[in-house]
N, C-alpha and C. Protein backbone atom coordinates (compact mmCIF):
# COMPACT_ATOMS: atom_id res chain seq x y z
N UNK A 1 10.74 10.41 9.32
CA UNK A 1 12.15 10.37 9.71
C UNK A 1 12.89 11.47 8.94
N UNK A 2 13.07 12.78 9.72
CA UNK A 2 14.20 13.76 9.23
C UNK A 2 15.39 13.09 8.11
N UNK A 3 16.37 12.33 8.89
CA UNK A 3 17.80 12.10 7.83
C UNK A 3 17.38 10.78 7.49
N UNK A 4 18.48 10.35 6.54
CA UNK A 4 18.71 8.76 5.82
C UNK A 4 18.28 7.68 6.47
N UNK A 5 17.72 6.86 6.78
CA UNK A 5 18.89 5.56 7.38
C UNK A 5 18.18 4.42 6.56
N UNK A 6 19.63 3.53 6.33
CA UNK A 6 19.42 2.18 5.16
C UNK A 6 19.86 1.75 6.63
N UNK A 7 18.96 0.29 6.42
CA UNK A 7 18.72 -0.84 7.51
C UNK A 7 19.47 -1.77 6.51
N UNK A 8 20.74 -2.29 6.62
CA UNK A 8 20.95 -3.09 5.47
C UNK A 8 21.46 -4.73 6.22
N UNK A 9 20.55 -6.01 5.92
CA UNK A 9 20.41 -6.87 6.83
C UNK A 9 21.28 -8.26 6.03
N UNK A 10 22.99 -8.42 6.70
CA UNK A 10 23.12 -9.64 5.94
C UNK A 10 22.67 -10.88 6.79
N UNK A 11 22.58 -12.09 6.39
CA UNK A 11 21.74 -13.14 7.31
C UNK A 11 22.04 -14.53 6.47
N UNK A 12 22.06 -15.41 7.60
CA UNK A 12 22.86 -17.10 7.62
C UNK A 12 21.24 -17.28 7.21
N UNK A 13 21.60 -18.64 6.31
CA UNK A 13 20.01 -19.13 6.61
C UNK A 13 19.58 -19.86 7.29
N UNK A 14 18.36 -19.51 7.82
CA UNK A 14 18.00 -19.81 8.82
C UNK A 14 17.80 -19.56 10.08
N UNK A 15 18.59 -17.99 9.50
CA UNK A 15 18.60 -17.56 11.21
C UNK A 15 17.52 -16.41 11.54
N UNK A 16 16.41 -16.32 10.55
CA UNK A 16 15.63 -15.40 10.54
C UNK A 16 15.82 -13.90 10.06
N UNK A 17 16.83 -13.92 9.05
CA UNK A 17 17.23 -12.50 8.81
C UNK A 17 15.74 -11.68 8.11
N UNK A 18 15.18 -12.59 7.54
CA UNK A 18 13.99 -11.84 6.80
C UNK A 18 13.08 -11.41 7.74
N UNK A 19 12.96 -12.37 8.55
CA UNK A 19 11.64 -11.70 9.79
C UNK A 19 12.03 -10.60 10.40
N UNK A 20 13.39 -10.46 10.82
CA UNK A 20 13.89 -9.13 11.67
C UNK A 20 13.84 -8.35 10.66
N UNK A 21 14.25 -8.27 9.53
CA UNK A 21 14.09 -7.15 8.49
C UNK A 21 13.02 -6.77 8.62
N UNK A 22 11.74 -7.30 8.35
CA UNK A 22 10.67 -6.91 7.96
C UNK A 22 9.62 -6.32 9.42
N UNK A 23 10.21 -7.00 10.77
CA UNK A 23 9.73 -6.30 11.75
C UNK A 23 10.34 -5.01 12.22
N UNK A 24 11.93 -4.79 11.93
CA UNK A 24 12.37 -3.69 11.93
C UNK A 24 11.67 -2.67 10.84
N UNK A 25 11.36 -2.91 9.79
CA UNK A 25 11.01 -2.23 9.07
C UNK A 25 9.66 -1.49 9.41
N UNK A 26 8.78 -2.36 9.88
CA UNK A 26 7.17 -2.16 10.64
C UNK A 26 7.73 -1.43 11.74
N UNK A 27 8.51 -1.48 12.65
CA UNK A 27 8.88 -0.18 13.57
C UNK A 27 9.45 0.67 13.75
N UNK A 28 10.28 0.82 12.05
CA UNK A 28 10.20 2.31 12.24
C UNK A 28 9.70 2.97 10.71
N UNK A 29 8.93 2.15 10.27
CA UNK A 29 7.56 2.71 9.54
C UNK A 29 8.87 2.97 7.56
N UNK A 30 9.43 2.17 8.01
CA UNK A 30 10.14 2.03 6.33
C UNK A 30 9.67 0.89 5.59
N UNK A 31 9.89 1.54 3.73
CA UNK A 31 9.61 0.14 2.54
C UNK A 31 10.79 -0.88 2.82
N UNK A 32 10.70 -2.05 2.83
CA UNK A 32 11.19 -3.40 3.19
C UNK A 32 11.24 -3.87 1.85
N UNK A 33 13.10 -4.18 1.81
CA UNK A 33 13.36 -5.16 0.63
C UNK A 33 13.93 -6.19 0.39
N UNK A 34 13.42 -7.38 0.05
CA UNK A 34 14.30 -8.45 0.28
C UNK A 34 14.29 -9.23 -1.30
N UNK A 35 13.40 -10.61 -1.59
CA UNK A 35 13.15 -11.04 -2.93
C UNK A 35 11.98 -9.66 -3.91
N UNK A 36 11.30 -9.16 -3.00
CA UNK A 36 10.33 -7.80 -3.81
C UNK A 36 10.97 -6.81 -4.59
N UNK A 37 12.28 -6.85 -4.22
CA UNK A 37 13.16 -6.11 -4.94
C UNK A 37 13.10 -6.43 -6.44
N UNK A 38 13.15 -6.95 -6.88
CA UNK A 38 12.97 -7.62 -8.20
C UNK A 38 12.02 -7.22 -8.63
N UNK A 39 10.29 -7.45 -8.08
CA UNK A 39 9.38 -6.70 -8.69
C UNK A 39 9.26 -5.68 -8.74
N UNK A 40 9.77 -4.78 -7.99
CA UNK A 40 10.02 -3.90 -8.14
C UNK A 40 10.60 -3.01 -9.55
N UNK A 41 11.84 -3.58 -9.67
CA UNK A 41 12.48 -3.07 -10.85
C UNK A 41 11.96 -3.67 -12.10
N UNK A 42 11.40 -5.38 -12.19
CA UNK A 42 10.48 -5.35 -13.19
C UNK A 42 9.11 -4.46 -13.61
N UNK A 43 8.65 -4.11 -12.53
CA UNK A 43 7.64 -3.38 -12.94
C UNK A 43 7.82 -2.02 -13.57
N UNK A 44 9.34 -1.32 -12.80
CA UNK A 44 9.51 -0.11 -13.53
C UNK A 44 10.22 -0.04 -14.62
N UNK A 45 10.94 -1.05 -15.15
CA UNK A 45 11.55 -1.35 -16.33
C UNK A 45 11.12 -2.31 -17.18
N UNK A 46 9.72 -2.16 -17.07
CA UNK A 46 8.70 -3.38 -18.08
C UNK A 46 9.70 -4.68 -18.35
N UNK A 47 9.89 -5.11 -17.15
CA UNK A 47 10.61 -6.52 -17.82
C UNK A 47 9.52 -7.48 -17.07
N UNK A 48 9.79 -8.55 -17.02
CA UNK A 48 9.07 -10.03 -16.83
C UNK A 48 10.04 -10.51 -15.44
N UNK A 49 9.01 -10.22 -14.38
CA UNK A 49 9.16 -10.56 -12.84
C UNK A 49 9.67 -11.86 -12.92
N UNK A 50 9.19 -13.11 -13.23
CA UNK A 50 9.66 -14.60 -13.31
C UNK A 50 10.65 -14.84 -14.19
N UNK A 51 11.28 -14.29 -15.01
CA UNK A 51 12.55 -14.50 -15.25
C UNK A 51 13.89 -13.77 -14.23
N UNK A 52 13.63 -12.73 -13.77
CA UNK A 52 14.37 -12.04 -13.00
C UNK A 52 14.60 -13.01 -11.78
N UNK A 53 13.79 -13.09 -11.33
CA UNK A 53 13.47 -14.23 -10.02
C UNK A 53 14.49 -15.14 -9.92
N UNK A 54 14.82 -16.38 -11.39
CA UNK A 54 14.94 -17.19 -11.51
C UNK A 54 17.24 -17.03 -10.82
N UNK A 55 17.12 -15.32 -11.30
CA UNK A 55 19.04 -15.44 -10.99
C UNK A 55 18.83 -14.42 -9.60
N UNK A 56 17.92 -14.29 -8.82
CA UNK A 56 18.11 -13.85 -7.82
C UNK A 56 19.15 -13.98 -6.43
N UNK A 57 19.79 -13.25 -5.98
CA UNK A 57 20.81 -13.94 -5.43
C UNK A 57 21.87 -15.29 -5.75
N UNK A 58 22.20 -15.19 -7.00
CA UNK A 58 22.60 -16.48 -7.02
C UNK A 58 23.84 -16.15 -7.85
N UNK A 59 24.95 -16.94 -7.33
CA UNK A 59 26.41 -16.87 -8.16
C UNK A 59 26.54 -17.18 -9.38
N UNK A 60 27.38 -16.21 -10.32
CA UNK A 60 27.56 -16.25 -11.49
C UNK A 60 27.74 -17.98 -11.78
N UNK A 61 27.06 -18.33 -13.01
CA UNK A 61 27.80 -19.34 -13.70
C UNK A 61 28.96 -19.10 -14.36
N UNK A 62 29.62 -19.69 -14.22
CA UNK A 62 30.94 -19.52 -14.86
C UNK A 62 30.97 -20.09 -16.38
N UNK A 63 30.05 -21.39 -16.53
CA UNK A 63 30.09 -22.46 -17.79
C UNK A 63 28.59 -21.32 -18.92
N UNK A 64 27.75 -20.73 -18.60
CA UNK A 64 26.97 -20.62 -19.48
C UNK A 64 26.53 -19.09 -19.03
N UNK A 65 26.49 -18.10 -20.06
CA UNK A 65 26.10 -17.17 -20.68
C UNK A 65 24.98 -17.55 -21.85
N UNK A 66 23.87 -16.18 -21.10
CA UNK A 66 23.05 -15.98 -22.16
C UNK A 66 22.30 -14.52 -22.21
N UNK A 67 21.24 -14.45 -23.14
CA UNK A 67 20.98 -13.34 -22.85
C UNK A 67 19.48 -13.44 -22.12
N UNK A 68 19.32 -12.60 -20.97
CA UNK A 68 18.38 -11.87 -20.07
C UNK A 68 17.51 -10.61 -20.31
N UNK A 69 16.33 -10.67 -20.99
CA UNK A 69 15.52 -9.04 -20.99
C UNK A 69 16.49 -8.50 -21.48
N UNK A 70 17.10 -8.73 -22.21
CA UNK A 70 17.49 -7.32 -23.19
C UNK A 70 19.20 -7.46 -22.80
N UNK A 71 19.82 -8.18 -21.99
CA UNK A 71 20.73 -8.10 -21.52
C UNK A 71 21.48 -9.41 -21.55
N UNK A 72 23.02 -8.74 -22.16
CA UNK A 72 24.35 -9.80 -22.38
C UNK A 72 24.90 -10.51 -21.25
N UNK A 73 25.68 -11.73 -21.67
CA UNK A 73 26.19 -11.90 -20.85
C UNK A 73 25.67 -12.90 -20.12
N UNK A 74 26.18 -13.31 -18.57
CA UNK A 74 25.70 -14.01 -17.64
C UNK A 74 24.86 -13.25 -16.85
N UNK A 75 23.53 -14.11 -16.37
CA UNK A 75 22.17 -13.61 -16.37
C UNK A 75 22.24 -13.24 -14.93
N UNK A 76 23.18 -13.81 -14.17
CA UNK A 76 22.93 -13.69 -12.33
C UNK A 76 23.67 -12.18 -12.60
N UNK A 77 24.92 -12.23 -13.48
CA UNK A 77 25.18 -10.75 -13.16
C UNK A 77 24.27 -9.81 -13.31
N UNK A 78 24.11 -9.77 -14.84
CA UNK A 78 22.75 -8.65 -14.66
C UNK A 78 21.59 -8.25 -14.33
N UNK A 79 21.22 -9.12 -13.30
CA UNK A 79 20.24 -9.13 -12.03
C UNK A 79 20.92 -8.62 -11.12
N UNK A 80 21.77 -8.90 -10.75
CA UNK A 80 22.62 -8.34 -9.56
C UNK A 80 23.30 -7.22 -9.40
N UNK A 81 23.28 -6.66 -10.97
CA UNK A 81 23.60 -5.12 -11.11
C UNK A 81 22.28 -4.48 -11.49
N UNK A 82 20.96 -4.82 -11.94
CA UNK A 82 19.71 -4.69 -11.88
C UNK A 82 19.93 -4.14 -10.60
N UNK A 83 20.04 -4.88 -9.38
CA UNK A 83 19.79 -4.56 -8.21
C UNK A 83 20.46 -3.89 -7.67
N UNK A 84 21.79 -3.45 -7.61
CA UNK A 84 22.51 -2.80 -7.19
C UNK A 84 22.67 -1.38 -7.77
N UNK A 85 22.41 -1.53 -9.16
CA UNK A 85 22.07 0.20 -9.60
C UNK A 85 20.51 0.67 -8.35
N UNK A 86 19.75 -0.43 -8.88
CA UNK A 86 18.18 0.12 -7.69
C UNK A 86 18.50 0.88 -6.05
N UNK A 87 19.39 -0.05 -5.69
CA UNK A 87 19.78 0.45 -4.70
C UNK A 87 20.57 1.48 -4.38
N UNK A 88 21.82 1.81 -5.03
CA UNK A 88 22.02 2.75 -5.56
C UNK A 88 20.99 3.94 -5.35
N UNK A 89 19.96 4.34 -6.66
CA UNK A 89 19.44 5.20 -6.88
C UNK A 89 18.70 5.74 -6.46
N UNK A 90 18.21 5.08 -4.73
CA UNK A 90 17.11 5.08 -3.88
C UNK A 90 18.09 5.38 -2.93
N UNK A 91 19.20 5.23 -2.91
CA UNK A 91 20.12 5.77 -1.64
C UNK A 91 20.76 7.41 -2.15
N UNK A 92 20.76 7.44 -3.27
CA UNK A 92 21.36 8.98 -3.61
C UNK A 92 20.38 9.56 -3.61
N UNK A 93 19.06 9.44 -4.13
CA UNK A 93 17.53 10.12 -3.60
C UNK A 93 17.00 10.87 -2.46
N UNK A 94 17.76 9.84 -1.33
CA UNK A 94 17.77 10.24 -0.26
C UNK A 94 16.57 9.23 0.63
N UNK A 95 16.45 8.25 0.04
CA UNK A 95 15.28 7.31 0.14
C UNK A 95 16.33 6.78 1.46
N UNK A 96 15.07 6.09 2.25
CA UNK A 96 15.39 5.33 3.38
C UNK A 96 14.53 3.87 3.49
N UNK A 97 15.21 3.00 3.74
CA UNK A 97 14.35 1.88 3.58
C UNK A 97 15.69 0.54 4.46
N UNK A 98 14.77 -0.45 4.72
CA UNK A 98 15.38 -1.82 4.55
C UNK A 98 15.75 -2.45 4.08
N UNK A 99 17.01 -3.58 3.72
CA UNK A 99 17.16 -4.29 2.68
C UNK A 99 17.84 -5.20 2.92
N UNK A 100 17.49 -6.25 2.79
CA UNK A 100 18.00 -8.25 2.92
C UNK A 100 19.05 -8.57 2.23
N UNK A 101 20.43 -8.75 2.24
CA UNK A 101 20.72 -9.32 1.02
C UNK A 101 21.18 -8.42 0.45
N UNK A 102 21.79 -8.81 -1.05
CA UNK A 102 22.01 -8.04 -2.17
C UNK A 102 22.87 -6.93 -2.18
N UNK A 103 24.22 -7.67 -1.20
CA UNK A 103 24.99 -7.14 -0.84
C UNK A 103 25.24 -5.62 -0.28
N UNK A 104 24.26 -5.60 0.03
CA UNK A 104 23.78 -3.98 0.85
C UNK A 104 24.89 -3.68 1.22
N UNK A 105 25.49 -3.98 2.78
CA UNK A 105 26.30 -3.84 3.91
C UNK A 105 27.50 -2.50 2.42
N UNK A 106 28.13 -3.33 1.57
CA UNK A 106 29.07 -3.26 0.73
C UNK A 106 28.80 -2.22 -0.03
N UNK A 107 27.49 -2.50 -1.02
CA UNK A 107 27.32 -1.72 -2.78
C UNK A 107 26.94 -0.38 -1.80
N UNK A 108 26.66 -0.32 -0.34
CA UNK A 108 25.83 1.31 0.00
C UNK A 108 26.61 1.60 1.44
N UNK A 109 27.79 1.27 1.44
CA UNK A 109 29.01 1.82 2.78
C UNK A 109 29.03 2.96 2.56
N UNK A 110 28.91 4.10 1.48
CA UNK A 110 29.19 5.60 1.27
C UNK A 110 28.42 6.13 1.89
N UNK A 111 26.85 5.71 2.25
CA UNK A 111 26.39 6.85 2.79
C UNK A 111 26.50 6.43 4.44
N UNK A 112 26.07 7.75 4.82
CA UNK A 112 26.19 7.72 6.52
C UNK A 112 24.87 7.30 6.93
N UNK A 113 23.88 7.64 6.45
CA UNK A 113 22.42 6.98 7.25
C UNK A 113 22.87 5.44 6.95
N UNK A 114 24.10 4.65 6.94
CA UNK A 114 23.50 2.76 6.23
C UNK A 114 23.55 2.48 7.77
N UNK A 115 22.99 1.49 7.91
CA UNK A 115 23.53 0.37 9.28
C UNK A 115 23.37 -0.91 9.10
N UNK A 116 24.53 -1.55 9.15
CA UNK A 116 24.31 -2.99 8.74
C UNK A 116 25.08 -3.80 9.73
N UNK A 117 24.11 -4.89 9.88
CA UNK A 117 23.98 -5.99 10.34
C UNK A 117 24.03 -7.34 10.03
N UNK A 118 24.49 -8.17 10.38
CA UNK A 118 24.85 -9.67 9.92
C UNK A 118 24.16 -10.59 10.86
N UNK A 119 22.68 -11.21 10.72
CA UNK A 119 22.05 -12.08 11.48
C UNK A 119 22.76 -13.51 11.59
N UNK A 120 23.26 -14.82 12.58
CA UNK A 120 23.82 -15.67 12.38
C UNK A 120 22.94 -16.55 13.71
N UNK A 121 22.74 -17.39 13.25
CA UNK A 121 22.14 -18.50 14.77
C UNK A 121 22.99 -19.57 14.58
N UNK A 122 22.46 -20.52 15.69
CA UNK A 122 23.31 -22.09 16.40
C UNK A 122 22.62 -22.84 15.17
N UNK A 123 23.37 -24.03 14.80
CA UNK A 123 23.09 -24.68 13.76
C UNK A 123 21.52 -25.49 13.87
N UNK A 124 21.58 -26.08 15.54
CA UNK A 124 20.76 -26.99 15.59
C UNK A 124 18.99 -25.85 15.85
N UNK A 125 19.47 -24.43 16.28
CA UNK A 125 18.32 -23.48 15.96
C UNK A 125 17.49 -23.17 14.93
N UNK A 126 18.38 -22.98 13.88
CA UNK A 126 18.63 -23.18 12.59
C UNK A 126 17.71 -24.17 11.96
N UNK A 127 17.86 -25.71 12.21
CA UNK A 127 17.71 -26.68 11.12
C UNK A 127 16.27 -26.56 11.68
N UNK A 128 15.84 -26.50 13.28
CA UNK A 128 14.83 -26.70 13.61
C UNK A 128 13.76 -25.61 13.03
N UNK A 129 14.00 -24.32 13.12
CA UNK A 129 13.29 -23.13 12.59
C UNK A 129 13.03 -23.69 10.71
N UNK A 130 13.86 -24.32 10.23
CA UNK A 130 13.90 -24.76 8.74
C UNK A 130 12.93 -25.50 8.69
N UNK A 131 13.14 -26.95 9.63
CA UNK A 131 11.88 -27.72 9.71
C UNK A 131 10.60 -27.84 9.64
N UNK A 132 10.28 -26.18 10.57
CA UNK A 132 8.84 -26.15 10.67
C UNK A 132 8.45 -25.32 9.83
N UNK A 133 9.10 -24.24 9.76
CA UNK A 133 8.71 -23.31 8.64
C UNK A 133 8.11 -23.74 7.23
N UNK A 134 9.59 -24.39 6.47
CA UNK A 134 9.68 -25.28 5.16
C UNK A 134 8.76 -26.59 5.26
N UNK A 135 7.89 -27.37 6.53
CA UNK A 135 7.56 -28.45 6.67
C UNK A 135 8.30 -29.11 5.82
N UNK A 136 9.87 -29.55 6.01
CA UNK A 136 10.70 -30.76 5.59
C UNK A 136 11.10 -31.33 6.91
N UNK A 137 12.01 -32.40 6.26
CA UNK A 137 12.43 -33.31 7.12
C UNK A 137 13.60 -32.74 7.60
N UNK A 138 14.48 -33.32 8.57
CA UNK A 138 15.61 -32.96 9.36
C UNK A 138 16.62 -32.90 8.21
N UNK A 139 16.73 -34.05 7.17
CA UNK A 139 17.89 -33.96 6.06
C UNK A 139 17.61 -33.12 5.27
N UNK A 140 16.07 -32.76 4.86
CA UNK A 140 16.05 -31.73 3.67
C UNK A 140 16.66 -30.76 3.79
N UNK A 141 16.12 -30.04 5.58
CA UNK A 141 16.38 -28.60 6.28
C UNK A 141 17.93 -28.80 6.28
N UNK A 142 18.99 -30.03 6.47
CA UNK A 142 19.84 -29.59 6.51
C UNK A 142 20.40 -29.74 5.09
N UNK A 143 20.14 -29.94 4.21
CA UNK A 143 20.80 -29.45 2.89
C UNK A 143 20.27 -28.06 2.47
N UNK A 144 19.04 -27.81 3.05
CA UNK A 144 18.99 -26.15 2.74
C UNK A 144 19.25 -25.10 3.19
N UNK A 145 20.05 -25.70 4.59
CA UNK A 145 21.30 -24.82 5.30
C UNK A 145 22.05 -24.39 4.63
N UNK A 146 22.88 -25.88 4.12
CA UNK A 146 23.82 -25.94 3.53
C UNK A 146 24.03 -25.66 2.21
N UNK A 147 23.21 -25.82 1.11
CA UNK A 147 22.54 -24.88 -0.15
C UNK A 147 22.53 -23.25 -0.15
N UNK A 148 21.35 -22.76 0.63
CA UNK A 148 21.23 -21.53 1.25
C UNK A 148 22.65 -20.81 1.34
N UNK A 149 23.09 -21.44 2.06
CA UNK A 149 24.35 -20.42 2.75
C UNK A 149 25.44 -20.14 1.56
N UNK A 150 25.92 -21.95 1.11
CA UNK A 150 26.69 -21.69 0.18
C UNK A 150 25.99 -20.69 -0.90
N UNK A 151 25.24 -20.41 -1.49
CA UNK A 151 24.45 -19.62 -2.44
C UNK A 151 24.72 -18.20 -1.98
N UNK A 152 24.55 -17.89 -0.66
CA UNK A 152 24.66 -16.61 -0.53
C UNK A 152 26.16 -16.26 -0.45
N UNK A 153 26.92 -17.00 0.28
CA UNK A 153 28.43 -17.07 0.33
C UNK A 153 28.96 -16.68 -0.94
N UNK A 154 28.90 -17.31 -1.88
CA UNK A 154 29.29 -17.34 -3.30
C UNK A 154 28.70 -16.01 -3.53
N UNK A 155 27.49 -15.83 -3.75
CA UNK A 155 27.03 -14.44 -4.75
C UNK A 155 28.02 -13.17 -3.92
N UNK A 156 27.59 -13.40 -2.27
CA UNK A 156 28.21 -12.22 -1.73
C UNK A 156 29.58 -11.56 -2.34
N UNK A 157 30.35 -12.73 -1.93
CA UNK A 157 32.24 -13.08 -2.29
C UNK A 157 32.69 -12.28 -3.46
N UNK A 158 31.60 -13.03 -4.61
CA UNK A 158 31.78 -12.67 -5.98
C UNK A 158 31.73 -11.11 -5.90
N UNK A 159 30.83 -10.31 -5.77
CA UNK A 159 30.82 -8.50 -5.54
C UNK A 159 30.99 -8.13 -5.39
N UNK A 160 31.36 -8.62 -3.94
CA UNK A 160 32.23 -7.90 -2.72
C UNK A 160 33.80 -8.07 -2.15
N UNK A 161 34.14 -6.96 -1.92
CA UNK A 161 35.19 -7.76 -1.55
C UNK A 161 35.51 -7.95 0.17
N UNK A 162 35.16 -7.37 0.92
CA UNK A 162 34.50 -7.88 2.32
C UNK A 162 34.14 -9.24 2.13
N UNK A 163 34.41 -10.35 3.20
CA UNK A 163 33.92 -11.66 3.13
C UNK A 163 32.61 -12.07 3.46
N UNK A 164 31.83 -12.71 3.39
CA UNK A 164 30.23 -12.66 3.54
C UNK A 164 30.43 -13.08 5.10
N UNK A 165 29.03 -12.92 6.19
CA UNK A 165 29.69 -12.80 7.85
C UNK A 165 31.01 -12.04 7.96
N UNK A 166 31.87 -11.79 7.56
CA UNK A 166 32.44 -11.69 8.21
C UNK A 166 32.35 -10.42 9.32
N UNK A 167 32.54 -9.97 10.37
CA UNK A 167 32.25 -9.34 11.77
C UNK A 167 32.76 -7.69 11.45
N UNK A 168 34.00 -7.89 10.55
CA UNK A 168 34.78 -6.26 10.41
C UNK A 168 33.83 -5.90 9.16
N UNK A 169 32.83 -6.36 8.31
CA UNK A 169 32.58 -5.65 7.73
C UNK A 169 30.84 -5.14 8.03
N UNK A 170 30.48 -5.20 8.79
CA UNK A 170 29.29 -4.77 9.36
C UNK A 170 28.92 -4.12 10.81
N UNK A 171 27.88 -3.35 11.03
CA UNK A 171 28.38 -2.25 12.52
C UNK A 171 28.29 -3.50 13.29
N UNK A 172 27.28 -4.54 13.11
CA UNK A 172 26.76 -5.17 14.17
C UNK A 172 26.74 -6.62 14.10
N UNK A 173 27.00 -7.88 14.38
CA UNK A 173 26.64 -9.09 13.88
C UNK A 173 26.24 -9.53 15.44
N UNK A 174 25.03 -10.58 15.16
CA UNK A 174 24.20 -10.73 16.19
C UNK A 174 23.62 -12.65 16.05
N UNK A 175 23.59 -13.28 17.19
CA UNK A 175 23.58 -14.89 16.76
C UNK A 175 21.86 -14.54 17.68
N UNK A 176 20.71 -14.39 16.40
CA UNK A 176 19.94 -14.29 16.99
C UNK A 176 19.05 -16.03 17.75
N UNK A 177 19.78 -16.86 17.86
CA UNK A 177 19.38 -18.10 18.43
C UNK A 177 19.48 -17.58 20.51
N UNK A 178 20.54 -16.64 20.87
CA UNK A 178 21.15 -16.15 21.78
C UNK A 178 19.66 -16.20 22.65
N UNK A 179 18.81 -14.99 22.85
CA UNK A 179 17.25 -14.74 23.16
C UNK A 179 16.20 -14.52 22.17
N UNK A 180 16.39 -15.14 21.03
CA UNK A 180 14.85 -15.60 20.30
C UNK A 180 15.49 -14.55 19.64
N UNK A 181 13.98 -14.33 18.56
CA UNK A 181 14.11 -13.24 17.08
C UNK A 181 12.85 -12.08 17.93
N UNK A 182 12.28 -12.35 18.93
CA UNK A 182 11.69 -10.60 19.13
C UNK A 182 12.94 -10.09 20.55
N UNK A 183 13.37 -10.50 20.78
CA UNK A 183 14.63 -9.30 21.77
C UNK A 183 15.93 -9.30 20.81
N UNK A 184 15.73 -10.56 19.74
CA UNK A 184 16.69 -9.67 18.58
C UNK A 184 16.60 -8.28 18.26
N UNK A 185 15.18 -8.53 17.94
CA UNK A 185 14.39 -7.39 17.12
C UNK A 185 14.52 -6.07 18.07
N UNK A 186 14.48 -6.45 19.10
CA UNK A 186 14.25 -5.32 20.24
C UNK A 186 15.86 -4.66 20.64
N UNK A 187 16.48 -6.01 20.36
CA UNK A 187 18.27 -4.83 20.71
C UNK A 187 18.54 -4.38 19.47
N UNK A 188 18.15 -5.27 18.49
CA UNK A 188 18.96 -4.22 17.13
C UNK A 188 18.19 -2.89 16.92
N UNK A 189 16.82 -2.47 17.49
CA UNK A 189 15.57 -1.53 17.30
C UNK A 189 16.87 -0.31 18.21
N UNK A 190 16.86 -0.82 19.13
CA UNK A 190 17.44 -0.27 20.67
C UNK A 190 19.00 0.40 19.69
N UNK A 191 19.60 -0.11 19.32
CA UNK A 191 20.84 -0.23 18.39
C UNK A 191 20.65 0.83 17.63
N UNK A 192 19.73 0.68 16.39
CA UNK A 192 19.17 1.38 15.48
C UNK A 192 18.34 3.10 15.86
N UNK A 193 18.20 3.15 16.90
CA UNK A 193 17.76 4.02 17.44
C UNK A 193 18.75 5.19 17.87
N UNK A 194 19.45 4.28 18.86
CA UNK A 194 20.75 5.09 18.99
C UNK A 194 21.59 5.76 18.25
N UNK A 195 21.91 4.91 17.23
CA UNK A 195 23.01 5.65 15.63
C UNK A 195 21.89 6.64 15.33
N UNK A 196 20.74 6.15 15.21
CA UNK A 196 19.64 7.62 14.77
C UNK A 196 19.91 9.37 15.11
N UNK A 197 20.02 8.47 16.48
CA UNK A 197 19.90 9.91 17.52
C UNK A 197 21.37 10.51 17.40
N UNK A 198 22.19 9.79 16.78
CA UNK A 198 23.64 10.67 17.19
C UNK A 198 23.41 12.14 16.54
């Protein structure tokens, strides 16, 4: 691929944002980042992968500070700027890749190769895709809707100042429950193609 392009994927849970990431990513032959992100930067900053893990996506505590690998403070933040310098420094590089989460859409609006997207499905699509996936029950899947989302809601909010979903801050938002997750995959490809070619 000649110029930039960041695939940057925000997503409800449950609505398959990780699978479209990672099949978009397989077609048009880019590194895919979602929770790997983390090992990533542990491995190049000799830190310890399973502690990083542990504040991944997740909203500041407000009640407890401590210290993280070498680092002050509250631990979700400095994971979350862990990640956002990474991203960062792979977008001024000139690197092109995918990325889940981790407030993409927002921390990487400056460059012109980004395209971001906001995955969202029907609730009862949702709990069912949770069900089988997670093998839980109907109540588990729906507290890990409802867990899930709030979790990402919160971390997003906190960083950003764009609202998490919300429609004005991304090129594209898409309720992939509409025709399944492969003609998702196939209009946002179709989508993604197009901004390419401009």
């Amino acid at each position: 691929m000649s110029k930039q392009v960041i695939i940057a994927i925000g997503r409800e849970f449950g609505s398959g944002g990780h699978i479209i990431g990672e099949e978009l990513a397989r077609r048009f032959s880019l590194p895919f980042y979602d929770n790997n992100l983390l090992s990533q930067i542990a491995e190049d900053n000799n830190m310890d992968h399973e502690i990083l893990k542990q504040y991944d996506e997740r909203p500041r505590n407000r009640l407890f500070t401590r210290t993280v690998a070498g680092f002050g403070g509250s631990p979700e933040e400095n994971v979350a700027t862990l990640q956002f310098d990474y991203l960062l420094k792979m977008a001024r590089e000139g690197k092109s890749f995918v990325i889940v989460g981790r407030c993409a859409e927002s921390k990487l609006k400056q460059f012109p190769g980004m395209i971001s997207v906001f995955v969202l499905g029907d609730y009862e699509v949702k709990l069912k895709r949770i069900m089988e996936n997670h093998n839980v029950s109907e109540q588990e899947a729906k507290e890990e809707i409802k867990r899930g989302d709030w979790k990402r809601k919160s971390y997003h909010n906190y960083y950003c100042k764009g609202k998490w979903g919300d429609s004005r801050n991304y090129d594209l938002t898409i309720n992939s429950s509409r025709l399944g997750i492969e003609k998702t995959i196939n209009i946002l490809e179709s989508y993604i193609r197009e901004r390419i070619d401009e």
